[in-house]
PDB file of N, CA and C in Angstrom:
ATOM      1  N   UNK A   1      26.173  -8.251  23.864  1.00  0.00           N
ATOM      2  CA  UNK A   1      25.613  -6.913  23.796  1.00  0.00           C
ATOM      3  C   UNK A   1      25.524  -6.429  22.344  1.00  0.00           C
ATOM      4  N   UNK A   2      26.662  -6.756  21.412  1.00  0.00           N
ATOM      5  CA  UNK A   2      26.493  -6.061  20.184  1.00  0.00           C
ATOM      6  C   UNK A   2      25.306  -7.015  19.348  1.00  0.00           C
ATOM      7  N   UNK A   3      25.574  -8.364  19.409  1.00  0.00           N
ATOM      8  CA  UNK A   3      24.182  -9.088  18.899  1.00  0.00           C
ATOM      9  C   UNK A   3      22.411  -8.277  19.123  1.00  0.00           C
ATOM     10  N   UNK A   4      22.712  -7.496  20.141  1.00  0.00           N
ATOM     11  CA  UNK A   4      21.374  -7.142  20.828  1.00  0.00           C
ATOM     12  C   UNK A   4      21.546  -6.028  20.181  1.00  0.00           C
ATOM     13  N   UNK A   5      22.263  -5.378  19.930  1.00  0.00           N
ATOM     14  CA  UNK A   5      22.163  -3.925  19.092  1.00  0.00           C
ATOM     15  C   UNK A   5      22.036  -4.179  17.812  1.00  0.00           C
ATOM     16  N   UNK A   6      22.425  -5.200  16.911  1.00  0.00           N
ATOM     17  CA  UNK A   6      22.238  -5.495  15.674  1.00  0.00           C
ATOM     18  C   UNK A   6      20.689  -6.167  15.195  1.00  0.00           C
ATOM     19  N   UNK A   7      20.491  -6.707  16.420  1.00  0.00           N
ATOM     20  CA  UNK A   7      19.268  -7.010  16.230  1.00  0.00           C
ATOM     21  C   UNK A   7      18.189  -6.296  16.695  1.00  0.00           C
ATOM     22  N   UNK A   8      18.135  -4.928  17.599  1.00  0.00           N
ATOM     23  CA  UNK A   8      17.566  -3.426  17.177  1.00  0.00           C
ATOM     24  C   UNK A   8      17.724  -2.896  15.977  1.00  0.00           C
ATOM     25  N   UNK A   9      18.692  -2.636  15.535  1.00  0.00           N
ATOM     26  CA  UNK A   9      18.837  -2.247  14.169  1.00  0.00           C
ATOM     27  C   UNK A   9      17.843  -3.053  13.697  1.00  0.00           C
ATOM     28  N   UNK A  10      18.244  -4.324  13.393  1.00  0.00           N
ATOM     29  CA  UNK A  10      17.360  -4.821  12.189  1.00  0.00           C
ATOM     30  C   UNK A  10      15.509  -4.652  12.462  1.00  0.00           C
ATOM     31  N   UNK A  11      15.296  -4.863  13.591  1.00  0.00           N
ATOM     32  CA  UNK A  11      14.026  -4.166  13.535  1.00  0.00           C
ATOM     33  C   UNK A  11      13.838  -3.096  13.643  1.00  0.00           C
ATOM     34  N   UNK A  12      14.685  -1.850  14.017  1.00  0.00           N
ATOM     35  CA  UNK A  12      14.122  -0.559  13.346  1.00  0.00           C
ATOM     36  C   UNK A  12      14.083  -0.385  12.001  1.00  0.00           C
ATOM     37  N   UNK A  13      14.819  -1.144  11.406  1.00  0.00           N
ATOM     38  CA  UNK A  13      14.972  -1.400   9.535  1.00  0.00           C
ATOM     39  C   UNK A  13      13.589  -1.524   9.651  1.00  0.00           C
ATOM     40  N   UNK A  14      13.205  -2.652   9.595  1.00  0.00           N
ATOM     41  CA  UNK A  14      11.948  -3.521   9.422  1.00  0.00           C
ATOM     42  C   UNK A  14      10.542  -2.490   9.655  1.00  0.00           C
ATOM     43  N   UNK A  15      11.104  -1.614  11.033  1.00  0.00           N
ATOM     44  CA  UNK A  15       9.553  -0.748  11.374  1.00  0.00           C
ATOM     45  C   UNK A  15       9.641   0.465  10.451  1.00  0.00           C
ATOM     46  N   UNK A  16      11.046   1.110   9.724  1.00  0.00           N
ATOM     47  CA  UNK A  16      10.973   1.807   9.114  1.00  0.00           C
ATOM     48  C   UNK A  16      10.617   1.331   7.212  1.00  0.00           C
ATOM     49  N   UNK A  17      10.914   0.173   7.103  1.00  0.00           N
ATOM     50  CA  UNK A  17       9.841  -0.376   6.013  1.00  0.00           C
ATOM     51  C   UNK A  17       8.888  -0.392   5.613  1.00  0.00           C
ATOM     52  N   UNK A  18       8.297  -0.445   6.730  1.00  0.00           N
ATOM     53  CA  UNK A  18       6.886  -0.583   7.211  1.00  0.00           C
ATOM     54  C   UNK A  18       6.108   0.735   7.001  1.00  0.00           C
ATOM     55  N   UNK A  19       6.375   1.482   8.118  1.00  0.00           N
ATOM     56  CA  UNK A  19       6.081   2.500   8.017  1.00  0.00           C
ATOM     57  C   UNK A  19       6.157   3.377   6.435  1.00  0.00           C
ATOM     58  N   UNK A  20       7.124   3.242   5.805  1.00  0.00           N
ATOM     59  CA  UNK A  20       7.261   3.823   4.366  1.00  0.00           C
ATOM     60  C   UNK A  20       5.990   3.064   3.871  1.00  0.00           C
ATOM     61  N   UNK A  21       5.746   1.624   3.826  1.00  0.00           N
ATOM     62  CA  UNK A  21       4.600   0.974   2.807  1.00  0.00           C
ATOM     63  C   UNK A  21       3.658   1.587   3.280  1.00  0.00           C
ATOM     64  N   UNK A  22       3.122   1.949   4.396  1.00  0.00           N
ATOM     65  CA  UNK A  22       1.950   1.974   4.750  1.00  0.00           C
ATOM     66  C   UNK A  22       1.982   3.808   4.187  1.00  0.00           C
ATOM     67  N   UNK A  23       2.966   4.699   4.094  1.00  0.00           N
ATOM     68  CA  UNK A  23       2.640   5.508   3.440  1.00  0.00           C
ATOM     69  C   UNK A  23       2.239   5.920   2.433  1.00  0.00           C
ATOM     70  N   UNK A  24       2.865   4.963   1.713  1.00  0.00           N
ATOM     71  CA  UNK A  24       2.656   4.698  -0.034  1.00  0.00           C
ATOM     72  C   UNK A  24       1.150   4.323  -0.017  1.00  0.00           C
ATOM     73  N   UNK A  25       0.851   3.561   0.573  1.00  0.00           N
ATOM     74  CA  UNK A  25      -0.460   3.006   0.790  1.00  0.00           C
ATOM     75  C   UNK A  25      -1.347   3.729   0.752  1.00  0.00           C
ATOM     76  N   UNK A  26      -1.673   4.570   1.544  1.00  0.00           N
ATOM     77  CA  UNK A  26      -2.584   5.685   1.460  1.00  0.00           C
ATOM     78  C   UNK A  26      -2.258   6.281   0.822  1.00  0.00           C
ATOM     79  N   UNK A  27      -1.235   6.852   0.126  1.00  0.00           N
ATOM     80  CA  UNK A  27      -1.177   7.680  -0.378  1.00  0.00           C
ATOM     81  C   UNK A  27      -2.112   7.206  -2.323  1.00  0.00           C
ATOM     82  N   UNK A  28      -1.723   5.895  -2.389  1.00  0.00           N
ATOM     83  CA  UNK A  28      -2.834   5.296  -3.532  1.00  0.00           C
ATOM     84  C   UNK A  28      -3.974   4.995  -2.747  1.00  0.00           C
ATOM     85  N   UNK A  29      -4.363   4.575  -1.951  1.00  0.00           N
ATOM     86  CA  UNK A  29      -5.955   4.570  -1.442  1.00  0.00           C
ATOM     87  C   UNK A  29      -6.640   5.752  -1.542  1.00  0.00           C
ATOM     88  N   UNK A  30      -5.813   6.715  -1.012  1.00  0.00           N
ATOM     89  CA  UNK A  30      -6.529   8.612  -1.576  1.00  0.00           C
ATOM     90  C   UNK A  30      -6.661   8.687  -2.627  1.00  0.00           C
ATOM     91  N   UNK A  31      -5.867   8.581  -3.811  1.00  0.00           N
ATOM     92  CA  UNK A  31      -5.982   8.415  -5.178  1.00  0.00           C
ATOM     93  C   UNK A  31      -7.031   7.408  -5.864  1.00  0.00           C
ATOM     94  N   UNK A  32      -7.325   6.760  -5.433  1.00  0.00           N
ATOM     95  CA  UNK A  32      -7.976   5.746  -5.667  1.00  0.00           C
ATOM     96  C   UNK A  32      -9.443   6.239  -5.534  1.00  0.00           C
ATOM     97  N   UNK A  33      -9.441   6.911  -3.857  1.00  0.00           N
ATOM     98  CA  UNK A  33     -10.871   6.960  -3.587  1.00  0.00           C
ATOM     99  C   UNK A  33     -11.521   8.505  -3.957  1.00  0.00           C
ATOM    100  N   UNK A  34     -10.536   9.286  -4.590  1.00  0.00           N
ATOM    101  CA  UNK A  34     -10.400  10.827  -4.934  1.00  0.00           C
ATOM    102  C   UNK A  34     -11.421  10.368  -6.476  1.00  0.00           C
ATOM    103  N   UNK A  35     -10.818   9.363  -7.346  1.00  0.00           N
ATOM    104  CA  UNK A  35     -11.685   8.744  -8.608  1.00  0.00           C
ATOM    105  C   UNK A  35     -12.780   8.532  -8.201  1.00  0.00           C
ATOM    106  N   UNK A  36     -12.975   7.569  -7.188  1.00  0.00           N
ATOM    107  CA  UNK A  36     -14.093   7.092  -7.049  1.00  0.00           C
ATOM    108  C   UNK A  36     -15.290   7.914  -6.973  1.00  0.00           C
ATOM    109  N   UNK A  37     -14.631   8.863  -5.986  1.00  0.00           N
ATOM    110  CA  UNK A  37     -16.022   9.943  -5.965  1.00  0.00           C
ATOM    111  C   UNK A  37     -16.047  10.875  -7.228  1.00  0.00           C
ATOM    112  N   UNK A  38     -15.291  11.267  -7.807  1.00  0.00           N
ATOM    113  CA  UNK A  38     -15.293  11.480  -9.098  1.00  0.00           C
ATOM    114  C   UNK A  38     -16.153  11.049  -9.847  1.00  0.00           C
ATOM    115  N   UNK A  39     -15.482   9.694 -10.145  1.00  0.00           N
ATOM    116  CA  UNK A  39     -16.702   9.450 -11.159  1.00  0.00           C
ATOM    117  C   UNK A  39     -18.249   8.967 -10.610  1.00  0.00           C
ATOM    118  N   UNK A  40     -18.126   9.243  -9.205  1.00  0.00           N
ATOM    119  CA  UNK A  40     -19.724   8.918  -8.867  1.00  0.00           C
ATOM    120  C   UNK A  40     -20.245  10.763  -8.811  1.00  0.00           C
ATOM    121  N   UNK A  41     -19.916  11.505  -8.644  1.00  0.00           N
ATOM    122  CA  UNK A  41     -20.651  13.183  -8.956  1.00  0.00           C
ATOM    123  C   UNK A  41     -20.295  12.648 -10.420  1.00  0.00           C
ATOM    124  N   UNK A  42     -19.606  12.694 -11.116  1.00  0.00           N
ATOM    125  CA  UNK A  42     -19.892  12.271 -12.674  1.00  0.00           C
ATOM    126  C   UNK A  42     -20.795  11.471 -13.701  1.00  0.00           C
ATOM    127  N   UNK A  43     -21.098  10.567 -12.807  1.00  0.00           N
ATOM    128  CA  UNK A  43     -21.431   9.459 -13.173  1.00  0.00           C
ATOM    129  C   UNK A  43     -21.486   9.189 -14.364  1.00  0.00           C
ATOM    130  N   UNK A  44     -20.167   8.658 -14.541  1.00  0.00           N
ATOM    131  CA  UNK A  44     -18.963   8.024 -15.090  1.00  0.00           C
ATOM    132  C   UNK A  44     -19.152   6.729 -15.694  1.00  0.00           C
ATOM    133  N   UNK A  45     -18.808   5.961 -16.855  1.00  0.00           N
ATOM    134  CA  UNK A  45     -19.441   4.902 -17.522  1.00  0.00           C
ATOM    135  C   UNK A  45     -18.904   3.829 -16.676  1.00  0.00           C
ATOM    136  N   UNK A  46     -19.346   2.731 -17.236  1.00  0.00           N
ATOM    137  CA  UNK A  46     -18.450   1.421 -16.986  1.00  0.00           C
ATOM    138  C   UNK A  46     -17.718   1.393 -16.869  1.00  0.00           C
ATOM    139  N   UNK A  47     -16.812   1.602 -17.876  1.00  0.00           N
ATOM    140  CA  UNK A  47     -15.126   1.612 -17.675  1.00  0.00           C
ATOM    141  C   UNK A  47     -14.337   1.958 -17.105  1.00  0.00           C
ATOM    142  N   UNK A  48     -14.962   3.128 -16.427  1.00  0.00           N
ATOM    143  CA  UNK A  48     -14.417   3.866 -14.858  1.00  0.00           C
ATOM    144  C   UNK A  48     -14.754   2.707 -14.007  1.00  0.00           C
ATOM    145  N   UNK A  49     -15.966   2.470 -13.624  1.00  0.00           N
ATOM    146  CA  UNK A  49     -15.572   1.769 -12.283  1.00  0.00           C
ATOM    147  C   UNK A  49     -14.969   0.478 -12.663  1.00  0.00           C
ATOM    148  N   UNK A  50     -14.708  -0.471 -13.825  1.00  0.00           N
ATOM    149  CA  UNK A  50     -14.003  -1.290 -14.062  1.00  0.00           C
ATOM    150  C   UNK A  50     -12.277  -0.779 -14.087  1.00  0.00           C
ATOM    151  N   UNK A  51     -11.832   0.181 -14.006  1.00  0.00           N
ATOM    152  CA  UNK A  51     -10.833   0.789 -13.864  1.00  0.00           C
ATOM    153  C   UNK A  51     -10.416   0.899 -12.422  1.00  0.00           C
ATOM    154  N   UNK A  52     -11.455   1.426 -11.423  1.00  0.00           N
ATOM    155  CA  UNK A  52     -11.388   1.462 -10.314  1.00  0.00           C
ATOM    156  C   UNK A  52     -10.910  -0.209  -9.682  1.00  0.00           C
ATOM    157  N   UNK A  53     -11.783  -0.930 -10.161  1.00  0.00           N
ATOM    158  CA  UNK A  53     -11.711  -1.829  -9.300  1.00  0.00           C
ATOM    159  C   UNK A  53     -10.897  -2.687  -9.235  1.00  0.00           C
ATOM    160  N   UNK A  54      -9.473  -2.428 -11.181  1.00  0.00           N
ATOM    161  CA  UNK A  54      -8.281  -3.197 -10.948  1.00  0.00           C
ATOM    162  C   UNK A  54      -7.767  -2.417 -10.274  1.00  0.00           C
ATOM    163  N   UNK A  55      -7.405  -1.045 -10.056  1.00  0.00           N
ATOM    164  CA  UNK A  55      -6.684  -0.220  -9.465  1.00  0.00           C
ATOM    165  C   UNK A  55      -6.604  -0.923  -7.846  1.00  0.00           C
ATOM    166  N   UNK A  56      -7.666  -1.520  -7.256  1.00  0.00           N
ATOM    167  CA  UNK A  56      -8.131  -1.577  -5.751  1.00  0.00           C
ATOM    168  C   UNK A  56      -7.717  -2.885  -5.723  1.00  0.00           C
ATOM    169  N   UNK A  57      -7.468  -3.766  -7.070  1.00  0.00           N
ATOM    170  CA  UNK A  57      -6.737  -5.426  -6.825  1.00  0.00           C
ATOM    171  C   UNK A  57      -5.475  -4.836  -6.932  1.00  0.00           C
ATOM    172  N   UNK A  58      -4.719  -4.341  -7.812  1.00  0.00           N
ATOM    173  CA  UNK A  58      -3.780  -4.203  -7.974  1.00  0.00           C
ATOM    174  C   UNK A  58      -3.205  -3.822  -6.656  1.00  0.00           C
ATOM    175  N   UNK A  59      -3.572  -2.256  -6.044  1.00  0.00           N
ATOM    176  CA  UNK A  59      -3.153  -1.870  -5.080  1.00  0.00           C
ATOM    177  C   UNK A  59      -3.134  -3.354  -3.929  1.00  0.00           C
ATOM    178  N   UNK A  60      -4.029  -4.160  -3.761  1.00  0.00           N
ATOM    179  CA  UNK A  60      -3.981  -5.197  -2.574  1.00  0.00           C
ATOM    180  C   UNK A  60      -3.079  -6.000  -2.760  1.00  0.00           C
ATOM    181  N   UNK A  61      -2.637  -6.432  -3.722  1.00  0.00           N
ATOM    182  CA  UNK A  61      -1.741  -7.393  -4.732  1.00  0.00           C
ATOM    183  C   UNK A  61      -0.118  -6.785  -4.286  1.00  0.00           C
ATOM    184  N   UNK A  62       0.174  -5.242  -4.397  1.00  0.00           N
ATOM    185  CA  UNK A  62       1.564  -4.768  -4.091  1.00  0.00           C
ATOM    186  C   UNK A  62       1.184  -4.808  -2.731  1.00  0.00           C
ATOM    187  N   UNK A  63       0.865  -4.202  -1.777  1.00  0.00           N
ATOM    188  CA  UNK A  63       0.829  -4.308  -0.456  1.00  0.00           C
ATOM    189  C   UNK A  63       0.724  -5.564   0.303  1.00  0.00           C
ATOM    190  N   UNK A  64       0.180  -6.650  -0.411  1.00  0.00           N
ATOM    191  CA  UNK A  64       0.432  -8.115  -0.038  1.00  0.00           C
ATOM    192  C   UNK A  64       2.029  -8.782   0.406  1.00  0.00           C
ATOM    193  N   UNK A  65       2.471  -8.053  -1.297  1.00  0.00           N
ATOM    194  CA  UNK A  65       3.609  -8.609  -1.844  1.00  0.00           C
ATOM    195  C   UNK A  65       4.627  -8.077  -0.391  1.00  0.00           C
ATOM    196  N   UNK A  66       4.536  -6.586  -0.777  1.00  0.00           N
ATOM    197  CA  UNK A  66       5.343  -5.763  -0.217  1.00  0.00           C
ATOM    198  C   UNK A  66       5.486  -6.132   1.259  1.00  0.00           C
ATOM    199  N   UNK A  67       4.231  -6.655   2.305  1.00  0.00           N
ATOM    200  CA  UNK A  67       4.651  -7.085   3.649  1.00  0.00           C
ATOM    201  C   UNK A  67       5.159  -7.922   3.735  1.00  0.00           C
ATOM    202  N   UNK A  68       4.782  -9.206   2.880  1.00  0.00           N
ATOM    203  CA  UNK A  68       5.382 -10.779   2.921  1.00  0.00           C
ATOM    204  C   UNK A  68       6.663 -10.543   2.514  1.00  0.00           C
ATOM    205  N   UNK A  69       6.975  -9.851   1.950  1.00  0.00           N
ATOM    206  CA  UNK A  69       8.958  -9.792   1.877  1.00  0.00           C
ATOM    207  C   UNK A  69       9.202  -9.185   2.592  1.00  0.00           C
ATOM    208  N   UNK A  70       8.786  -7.949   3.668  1.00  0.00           N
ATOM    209  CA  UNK A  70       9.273  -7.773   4.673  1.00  0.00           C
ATOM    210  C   UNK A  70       9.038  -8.830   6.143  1.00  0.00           C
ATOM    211  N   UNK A  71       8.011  -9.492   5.927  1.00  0.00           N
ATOM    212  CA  UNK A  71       7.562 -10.798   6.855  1.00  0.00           C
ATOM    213  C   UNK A  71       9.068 -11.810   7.064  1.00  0.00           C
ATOM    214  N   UNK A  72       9.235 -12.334   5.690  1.00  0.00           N
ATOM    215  CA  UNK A  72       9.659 -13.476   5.463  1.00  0.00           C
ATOM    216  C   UNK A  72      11.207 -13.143   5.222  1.00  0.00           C
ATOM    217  N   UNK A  73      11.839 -11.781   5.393  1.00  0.00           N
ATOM    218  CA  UNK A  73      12.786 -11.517   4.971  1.00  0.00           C
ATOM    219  C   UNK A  73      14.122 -11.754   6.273  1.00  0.00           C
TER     220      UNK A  73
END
């Protein structure tokens, strides 16, 4: 019985991980896409949307990271 409760725990850990990334998440995807339209009513040089578009690797790059260590953990 206590094995079975420890191993609830550990997946409510896991869903409450989760749940935090995926907040963070949007919360830079809003940011992200708040620029975007920005600099499109701006219309904004190059370097903006080359700015944008590490911002949108980068962001995929931590959220990659961030599930696979909760995946594999």
């Amino acid at each position: 019985m206590k094995i079975k409760i420890d191993n609830q725990v550990v997946r409510m850990d896991i869903l409450d991980k989760k749940s935090s990334i995926n907040k963070q998440g949007i919360m830079v995807l809003a940011n992200i896409m708040q620029e975007s339209i920005n600099g499109i009513l701006d219309k904004r040089n190059k370097q903006q949307s080359q700015n944008l578009s590490e911002q949108f690797k980068d962001f995929k790059n931590d959220m990659m990271e961030k599930f696979n260590i909760l995946t594999f953990a």
